[in-house]
N, C-alpha and C. Protein backbone atom coordinates (compact mmCIF):
# COMPACT_ATOMS: atom_id res chain seq x y z
N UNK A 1 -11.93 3.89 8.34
CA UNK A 1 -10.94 3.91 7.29
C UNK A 1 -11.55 3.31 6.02
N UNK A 2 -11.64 4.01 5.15
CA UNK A 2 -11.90 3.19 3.36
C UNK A 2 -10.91 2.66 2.61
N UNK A 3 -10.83 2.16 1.69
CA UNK A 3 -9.88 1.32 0.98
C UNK A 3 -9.46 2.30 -0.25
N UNK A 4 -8.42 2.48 -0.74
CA UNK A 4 -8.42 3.17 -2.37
C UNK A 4 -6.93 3.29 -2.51
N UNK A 5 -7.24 2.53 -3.73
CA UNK A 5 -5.89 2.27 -4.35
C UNK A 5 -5.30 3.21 -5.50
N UNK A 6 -3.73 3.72 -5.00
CA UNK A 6 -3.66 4.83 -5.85
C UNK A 6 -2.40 4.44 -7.24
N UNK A 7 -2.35 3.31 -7.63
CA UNK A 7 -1.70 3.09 -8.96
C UNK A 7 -2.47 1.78 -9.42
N UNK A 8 -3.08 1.35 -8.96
CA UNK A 8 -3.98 0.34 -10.18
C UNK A 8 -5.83 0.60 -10.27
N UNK A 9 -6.50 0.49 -10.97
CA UNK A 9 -7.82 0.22 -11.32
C UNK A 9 -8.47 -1.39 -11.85
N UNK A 10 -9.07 -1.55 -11.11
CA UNK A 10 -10.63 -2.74 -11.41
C UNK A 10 -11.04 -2.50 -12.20
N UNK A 11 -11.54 -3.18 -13.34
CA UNK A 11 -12.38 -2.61 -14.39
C UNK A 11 -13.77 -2.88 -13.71
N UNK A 12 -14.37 -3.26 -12.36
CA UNK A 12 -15.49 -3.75 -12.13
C UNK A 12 -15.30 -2.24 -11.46
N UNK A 13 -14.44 -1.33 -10.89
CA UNK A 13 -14.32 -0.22 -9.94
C UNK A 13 -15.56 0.85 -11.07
N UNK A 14 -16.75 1.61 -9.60
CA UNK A 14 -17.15 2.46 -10.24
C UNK A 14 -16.78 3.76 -11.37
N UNK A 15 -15.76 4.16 -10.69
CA UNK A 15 -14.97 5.23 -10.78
C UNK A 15 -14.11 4.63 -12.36
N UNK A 16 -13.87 3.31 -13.28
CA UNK A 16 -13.36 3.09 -14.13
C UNK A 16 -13.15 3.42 -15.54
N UNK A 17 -14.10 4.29 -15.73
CA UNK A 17 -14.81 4.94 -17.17
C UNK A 17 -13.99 5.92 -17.10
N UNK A 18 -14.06 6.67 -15.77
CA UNK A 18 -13.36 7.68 -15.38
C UNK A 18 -11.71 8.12 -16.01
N UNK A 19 -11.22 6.92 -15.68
CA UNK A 19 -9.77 6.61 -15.39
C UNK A 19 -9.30 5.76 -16.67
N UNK A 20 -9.89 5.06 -17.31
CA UNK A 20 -9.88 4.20 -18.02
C UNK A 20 -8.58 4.24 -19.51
N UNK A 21 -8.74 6.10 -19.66
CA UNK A 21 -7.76 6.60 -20.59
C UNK A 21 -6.29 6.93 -19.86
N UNK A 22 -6.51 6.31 -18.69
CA UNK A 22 -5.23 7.04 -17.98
C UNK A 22 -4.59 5.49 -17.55
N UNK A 23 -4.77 4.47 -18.23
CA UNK A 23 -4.23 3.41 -17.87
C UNK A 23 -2.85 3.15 -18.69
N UNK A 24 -1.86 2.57 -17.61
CA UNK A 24 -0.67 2.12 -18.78
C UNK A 24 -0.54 0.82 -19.15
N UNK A 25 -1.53 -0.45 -19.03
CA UNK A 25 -1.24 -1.92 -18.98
C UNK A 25 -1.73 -2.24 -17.92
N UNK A 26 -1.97 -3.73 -18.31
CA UNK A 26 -2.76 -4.51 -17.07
C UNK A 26 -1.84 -5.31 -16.35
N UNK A 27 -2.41 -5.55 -14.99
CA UNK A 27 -1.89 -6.63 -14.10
C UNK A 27 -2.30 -7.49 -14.17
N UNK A 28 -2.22 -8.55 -14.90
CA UNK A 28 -2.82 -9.61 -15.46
C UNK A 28 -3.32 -10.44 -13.71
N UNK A 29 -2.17 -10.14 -12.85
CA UNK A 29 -2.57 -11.11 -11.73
C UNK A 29 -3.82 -10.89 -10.90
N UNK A 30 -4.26 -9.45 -10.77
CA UNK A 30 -4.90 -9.08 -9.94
C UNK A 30 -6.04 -8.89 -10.64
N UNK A 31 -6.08 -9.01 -12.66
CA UNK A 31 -7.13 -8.09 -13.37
C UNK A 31 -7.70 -6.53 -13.01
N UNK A 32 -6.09 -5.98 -12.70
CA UNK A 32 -6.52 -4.34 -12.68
C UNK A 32 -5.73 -4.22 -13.94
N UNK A 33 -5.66 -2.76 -14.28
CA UNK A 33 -5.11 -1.95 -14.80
C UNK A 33 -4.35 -0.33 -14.39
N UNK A 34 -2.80 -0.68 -14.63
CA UNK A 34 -1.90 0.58 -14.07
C UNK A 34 -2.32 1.62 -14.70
N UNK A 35 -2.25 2.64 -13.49
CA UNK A 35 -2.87 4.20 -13.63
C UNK A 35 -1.33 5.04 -13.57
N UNK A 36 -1.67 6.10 -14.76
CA UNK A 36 -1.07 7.05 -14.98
C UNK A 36 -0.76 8.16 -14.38
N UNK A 37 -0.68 8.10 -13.05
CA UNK A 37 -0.31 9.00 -11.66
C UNK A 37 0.23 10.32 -11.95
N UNK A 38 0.87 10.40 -13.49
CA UNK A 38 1.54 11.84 -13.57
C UNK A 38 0.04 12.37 -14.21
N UNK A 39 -0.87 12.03 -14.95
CA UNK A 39 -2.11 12.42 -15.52
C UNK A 39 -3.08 13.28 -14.29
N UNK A 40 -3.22 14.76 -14.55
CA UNK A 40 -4.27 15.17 -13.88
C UNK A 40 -5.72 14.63 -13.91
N UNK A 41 -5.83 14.03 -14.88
CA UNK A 41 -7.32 13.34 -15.17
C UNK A 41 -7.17 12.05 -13.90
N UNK A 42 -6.15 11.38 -13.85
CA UNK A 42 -5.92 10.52 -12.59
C UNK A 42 -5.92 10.99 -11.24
N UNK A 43 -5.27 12.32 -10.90
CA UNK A 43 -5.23 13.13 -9.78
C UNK A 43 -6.32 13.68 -9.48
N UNK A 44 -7.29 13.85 -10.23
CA UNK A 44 -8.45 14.65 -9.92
C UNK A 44 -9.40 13.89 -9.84
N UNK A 45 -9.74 12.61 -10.61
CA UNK A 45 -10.78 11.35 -10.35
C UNK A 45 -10.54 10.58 -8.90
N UNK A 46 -9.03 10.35 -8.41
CA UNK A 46 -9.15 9.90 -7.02
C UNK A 46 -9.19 10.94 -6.05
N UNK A 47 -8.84 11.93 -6.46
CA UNK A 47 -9.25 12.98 -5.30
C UNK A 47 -11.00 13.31 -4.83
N UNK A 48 -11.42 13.47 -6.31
CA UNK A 48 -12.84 13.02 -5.83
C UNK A 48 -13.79 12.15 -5.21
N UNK A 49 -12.98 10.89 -5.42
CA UNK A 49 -13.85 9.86 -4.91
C UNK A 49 -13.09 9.81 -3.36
N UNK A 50 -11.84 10.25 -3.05
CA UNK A 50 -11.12 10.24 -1.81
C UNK A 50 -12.61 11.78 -1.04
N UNK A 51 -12.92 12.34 -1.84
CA UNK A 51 -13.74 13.34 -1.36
C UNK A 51 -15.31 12.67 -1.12
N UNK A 52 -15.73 11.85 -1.63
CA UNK A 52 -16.88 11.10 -1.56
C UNK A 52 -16.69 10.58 -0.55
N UNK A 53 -15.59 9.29 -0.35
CA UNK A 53 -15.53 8.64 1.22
C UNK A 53 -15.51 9.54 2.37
N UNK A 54 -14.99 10.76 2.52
CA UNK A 54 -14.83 11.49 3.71
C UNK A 54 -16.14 11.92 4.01
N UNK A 55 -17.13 12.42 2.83
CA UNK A 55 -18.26 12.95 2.86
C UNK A 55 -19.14 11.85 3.73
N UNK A 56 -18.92 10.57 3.23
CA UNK A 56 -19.45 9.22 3.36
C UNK A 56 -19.54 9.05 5.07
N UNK A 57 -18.39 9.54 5.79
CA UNK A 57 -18.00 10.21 7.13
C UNK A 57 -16.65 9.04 7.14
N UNK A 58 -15.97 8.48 6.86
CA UNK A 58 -14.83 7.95 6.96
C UNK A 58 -13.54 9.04 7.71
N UNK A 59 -13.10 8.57 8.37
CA UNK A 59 -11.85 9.32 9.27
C UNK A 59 -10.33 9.44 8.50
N UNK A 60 -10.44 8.27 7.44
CA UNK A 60 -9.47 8.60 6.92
C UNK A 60 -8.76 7.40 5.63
N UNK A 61 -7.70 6.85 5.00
CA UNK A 61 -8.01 5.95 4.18
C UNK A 61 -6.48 5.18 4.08
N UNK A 62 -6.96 4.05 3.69
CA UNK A 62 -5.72 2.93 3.55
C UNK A 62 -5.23 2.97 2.21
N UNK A 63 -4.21 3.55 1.52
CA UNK A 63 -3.76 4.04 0.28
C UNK A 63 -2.93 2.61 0.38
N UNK A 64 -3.22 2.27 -1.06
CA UNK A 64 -2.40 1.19 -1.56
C UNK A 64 -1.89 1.21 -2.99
N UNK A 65 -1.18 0.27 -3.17
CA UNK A 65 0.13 0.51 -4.14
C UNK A 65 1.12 1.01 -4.28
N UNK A 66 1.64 1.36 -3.04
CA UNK A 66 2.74 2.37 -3.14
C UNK A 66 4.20 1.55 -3.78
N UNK A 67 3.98 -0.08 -3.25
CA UNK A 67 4.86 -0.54 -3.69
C UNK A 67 4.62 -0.74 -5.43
N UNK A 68 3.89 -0.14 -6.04
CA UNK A 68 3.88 -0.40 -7.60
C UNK A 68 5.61 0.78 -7.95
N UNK A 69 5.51 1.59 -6.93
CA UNK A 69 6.60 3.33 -7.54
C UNK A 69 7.69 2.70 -6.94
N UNK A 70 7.55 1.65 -6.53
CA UNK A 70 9.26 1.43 -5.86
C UNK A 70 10.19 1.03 -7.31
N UNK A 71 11.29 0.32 -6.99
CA UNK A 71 12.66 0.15 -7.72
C UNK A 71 12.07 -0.81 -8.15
N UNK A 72 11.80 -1.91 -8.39
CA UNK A 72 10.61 -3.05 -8.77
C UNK A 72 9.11 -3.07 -9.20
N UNK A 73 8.81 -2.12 -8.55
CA UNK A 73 7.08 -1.39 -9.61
C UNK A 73 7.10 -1.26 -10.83
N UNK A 74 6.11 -2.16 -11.34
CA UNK A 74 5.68 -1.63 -12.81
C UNK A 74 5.86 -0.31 -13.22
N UNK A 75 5.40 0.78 -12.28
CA UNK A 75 5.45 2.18 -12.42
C UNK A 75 6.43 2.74 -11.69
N UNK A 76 7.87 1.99 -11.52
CA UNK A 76 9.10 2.99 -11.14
C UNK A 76 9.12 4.29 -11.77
N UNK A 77 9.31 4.15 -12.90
CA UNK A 77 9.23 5.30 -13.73
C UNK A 77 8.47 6.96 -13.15
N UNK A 78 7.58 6.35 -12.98
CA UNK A 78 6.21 7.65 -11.84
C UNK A 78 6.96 7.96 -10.44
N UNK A 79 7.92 7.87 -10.29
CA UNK A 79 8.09 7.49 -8.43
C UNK A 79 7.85 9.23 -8.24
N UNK A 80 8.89 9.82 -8.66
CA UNK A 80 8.42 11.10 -8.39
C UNK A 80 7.04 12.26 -8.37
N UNK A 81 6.48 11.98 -9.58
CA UNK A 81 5.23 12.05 -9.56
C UNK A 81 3.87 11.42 -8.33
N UNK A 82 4.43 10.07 -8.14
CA UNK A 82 3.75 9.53 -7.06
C UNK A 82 3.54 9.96 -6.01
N UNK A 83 4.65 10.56 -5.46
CA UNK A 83 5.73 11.10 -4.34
C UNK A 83 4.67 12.64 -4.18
N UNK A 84 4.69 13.05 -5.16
CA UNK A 84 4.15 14.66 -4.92
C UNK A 84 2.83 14.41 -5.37
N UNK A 85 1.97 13.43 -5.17
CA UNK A 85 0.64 13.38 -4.97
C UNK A 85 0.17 13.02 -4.04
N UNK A 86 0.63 12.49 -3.40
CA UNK A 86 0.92 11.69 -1.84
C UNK A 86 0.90 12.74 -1.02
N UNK A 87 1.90 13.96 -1.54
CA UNK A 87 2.07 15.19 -0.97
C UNK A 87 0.23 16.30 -1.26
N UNK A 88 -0.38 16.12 -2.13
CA UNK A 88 -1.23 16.79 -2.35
C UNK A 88 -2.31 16.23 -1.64
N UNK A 89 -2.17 15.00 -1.40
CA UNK A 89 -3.57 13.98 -0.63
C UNK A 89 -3.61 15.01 0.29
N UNK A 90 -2.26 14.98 1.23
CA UNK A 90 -2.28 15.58 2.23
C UNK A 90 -2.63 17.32 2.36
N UNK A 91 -2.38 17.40 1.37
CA UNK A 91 -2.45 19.29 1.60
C UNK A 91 -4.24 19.17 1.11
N UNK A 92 -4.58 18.21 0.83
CA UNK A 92 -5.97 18.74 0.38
C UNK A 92 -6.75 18.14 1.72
N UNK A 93 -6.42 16.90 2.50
CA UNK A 93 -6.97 16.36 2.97
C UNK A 93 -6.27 16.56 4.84
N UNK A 94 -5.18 17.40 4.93
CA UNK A 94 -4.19 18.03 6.29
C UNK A 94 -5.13 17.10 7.85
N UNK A 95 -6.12 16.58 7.75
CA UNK A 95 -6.76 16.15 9.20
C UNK A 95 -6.98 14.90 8.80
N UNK A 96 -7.16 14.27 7.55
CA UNK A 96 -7.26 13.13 7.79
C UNK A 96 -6.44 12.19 7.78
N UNK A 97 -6.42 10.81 8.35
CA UNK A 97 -5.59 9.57 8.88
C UNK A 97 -5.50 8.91 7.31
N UNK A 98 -4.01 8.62 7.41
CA UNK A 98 -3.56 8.33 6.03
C UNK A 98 -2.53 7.24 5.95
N UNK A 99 -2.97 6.03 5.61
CA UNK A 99 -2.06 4.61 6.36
C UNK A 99 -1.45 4.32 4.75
N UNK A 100 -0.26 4.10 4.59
CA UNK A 100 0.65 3.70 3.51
C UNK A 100 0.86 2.68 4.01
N UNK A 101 0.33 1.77 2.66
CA UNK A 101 0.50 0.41 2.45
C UNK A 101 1.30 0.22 1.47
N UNK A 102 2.54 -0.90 1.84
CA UNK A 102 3.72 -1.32 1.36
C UNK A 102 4.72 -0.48 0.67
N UNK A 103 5.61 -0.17 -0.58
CA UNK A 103 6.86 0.52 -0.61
C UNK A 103 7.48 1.19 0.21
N UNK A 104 7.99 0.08 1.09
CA UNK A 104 8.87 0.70 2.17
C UNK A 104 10.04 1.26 2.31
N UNK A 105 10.61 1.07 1.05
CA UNK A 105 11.45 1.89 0.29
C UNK A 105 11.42 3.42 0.13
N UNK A 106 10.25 3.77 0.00
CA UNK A 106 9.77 5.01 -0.36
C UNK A 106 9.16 6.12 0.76
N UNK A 107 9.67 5.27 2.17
CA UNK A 107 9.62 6.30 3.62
C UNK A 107 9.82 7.20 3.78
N UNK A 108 11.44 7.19 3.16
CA UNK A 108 11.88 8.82 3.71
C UNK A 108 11.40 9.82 2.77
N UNK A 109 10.55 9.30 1.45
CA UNK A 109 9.85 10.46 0.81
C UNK A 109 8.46 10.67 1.38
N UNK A 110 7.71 9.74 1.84
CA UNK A 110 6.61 9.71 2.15
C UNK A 110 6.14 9.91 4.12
N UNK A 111 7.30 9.79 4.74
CA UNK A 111 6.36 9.72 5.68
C UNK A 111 6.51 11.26 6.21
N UNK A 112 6.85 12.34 5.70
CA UNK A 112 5.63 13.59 6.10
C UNK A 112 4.45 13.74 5.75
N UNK A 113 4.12 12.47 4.95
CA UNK A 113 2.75 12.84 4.16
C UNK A 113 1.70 11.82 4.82
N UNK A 114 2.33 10.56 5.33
CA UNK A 114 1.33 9.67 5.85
C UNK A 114 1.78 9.57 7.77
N UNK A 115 0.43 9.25 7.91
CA UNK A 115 0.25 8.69 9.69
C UNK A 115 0.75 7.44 9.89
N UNK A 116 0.74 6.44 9.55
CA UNK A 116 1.16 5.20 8.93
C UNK A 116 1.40 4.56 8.32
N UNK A 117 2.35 3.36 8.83
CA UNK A 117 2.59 2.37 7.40
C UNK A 117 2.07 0.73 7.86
N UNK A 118 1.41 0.69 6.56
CA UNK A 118 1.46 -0.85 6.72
C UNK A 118 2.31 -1.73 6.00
N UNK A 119 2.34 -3.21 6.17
CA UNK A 119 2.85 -3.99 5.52
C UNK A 119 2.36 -4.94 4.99
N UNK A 120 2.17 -5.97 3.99
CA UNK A 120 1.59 -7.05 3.85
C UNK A 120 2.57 -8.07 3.83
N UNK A 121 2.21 -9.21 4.33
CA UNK A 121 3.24 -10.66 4.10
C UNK A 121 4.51 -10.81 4.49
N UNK A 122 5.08 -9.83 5.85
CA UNK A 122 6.51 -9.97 6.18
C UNK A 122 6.66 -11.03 6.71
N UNK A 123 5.84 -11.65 7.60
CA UNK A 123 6.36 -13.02 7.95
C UNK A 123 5.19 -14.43 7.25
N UNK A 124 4.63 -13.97 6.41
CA UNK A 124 3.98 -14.91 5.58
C UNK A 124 4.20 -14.88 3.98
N UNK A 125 3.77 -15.79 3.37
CA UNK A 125 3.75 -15.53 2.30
C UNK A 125 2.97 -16.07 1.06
N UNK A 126 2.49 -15.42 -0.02
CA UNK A 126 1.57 -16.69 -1.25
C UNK A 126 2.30 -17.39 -2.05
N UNK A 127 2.03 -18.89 -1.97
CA UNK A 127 2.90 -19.42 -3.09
C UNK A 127 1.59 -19.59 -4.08
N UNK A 128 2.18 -19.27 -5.11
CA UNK A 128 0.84 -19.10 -6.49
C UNK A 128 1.06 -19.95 -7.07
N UNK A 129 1.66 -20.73 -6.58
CA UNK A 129 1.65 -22.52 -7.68
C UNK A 129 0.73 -23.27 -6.58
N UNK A 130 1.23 -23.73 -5.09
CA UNK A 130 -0.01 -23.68 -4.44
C UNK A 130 -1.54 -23.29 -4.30
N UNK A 131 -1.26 -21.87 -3.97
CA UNK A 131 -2.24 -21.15 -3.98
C UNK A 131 -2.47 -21.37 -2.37
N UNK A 132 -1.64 -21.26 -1.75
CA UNK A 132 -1.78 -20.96 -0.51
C UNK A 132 -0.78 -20.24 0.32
N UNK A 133 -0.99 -19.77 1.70
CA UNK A 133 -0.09 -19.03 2.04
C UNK A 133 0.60 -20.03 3.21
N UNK A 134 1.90 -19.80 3.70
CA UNK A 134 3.02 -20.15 4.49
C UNK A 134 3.92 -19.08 4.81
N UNK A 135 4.55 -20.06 5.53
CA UNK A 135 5.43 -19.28 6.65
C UNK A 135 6.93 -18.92 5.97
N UNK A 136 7.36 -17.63 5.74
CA UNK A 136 8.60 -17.09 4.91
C UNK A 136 9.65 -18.34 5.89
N UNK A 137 10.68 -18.20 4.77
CA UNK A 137 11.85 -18.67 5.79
C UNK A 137 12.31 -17.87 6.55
N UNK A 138 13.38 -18.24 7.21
CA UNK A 138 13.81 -16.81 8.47
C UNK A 138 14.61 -16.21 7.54
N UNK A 139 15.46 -16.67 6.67
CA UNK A 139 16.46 -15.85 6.37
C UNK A 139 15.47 -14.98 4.80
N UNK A 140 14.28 -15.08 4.90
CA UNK A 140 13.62 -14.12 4.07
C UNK A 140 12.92 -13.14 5.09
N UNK A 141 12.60 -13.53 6.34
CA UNK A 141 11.71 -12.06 6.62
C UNK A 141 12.63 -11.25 7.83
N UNK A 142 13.58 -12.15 8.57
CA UNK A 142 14.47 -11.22 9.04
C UNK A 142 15.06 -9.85 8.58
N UNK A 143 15.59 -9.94 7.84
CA UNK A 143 16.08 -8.71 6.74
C UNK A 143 15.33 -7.76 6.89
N UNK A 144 14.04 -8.08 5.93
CA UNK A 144 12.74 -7.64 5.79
C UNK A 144 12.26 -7.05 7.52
N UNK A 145 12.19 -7.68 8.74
CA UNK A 145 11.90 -7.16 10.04
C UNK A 145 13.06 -6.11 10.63
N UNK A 146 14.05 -6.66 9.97
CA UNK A 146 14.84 -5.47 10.43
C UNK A 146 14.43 -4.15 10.16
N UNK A 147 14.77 -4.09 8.60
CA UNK A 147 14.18 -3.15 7.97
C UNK A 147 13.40 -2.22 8.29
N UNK A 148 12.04 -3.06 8.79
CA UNK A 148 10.76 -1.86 8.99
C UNK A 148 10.98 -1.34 10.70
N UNK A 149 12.15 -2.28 11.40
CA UNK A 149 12.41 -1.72 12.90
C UNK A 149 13.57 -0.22 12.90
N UNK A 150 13.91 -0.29 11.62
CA UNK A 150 15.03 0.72 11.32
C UNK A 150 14.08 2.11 11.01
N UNK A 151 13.19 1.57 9.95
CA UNK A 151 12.27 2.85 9.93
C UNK A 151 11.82 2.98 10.46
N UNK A 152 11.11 2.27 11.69
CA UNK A 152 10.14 2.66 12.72
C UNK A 152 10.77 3.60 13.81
N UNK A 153 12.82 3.54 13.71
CA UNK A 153 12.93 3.83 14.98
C UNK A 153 13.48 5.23 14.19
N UNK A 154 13.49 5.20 13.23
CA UNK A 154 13.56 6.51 12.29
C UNK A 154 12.90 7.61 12.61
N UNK A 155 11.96 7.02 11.77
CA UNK A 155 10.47 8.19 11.21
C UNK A 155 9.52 8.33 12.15
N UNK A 156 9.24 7.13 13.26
CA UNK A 156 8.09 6.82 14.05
C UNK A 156 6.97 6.67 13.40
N UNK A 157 6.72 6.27 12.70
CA UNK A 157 5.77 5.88 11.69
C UNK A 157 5.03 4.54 12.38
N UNK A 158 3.74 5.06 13.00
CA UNK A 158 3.13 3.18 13.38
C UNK A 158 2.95 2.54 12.65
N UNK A 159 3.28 0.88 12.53
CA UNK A 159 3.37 0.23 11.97
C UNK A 159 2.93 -0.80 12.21
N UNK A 160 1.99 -1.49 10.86
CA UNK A 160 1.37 -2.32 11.11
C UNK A 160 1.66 -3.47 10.16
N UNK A 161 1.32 -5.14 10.58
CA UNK A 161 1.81 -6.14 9.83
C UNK A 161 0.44 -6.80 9.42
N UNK A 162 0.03 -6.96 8.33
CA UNK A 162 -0.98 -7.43 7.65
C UNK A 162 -0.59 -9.16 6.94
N UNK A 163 -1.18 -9.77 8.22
CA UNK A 163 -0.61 -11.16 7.58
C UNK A 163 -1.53 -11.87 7.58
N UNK A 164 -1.40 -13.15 6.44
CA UNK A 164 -2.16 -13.84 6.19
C UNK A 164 -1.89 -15.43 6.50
N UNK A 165 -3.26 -16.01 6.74
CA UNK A 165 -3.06 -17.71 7.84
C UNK A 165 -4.78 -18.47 7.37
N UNK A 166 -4.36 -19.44 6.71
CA UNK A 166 -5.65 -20.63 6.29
C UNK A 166 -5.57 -21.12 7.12
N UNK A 167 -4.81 -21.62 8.30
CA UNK A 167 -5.09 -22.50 9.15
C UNK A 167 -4.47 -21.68 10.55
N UNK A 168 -4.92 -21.97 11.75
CA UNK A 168 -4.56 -21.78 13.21
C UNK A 168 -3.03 -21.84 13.14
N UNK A 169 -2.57 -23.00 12.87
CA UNK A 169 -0.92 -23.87 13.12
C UNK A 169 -0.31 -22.52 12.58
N UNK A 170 -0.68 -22.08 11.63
CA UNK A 170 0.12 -20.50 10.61
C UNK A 170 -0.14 -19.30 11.58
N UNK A 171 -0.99 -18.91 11.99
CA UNK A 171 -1.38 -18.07 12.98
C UNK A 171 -0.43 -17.94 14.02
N UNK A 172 -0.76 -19.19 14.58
CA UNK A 172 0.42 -19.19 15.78
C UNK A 172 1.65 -19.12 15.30
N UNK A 173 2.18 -19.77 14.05
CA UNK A 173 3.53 -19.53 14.25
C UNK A 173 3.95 -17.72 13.90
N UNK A 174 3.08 -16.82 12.78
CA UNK A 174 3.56 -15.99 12.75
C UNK A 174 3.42 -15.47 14.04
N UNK A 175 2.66 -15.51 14.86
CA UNK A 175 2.60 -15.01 16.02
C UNK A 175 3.27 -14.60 17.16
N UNK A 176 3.77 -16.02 16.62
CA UNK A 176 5.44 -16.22 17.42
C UNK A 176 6.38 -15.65 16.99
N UNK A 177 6.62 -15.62 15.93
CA UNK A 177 7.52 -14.84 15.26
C UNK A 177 7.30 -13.38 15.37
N UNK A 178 5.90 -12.60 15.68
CA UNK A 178 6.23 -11.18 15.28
C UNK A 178 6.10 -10.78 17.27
N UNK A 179 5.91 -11.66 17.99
CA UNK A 179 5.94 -11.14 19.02
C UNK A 179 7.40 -10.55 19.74
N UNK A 180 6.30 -9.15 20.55
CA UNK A 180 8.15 -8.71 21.16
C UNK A 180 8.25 -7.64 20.19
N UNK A 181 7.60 -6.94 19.39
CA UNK A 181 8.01 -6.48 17.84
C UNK A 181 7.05 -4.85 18.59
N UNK A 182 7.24 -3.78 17.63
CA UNK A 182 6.81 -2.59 18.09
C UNK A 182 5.45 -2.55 16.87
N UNK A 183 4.99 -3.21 16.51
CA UNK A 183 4.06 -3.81 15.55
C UNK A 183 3.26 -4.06 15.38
């Protein structure tokens, strides 16, 4: 599986020169810059480099940002546009493994188009005044676990939880917490 993110750009990313006119504003947090997803010059620069990794022999790729097109994304605005490129990954790419990471919101448009979904941080979380990660409260990731057990028993979409732990003591507890889970 390769990594490639389909609504923000790195300015350190090869592919950036490329894309660079197709940006709408930066993410100051991450130091990317939002990509213009309705722009064919955007559709056709990640399709290529999505064509480089396969060449590369990769089986298939971990698409991220989806949560930028949700109701809260910088790029709500694009959702539709997003939506029917997601759809073209697939018609260009029909055999390969295609894991959607986060806007889970955006399932019932997306999962004819992807094999999976992932999640990041349902039962963890970053505090950025810290700068470290901990354990959600319950009455924040319950909801949130429901949620992805509703779509899972939906769509069947495998699903995966991408969590993060600086120390063992965090480990175990999400551990505890996601066990028992179809996850």
């Amino acid at each position: 599986m390769a990594y490639i993110s389909l609504g923000e750009v790195n300015r350190y990313a090869a592919h950036f020169e490329k894309l660079q006119q197709s940006t709408l504003g930066k993410n100051e947090i991450w130091d990317s810059y939002y990509l213009d997803i309705r722009k064919e010059q955007t559709q056709s620069t990640l399709l290529q480099l999505m064509k480089g990794l396969f060449d590369q022999g990769y089986d298939g790729l971990f698409l991220d940002n989806f949560d930028n097109f949700n109701q809260w994304g910088p790029q709500k605005a694009h959702k539709e546009a997003f939506i029917a490129f997601v759809k073209r990954i697939r018609e260009t790419y029909p055999t390969k493994f295609l894991i959607q990471n986060a806007g889970i919101e955006l399932v019932p448009q997306t999962y004819p188009w992807v094999d999976a979904l992932a999640v990041e941080s349902v039962v963890t979380d970053y505090d950025f005044k810290t700068k470290k990660y901990r354990l959600r409260a319950a009455k924040q990731y319950q909801p949130y676990r429901e949620e992805l057990l509703q779509l899972y028993a939906k769509y069947k979409l495998p699903t995966h939880l991408i969590e993060y732990a600086e120390s063992s003591e965090l480990k175990k507890s999400y551990c505890k917490r996601t066990g028992g889970y179809p996850f």
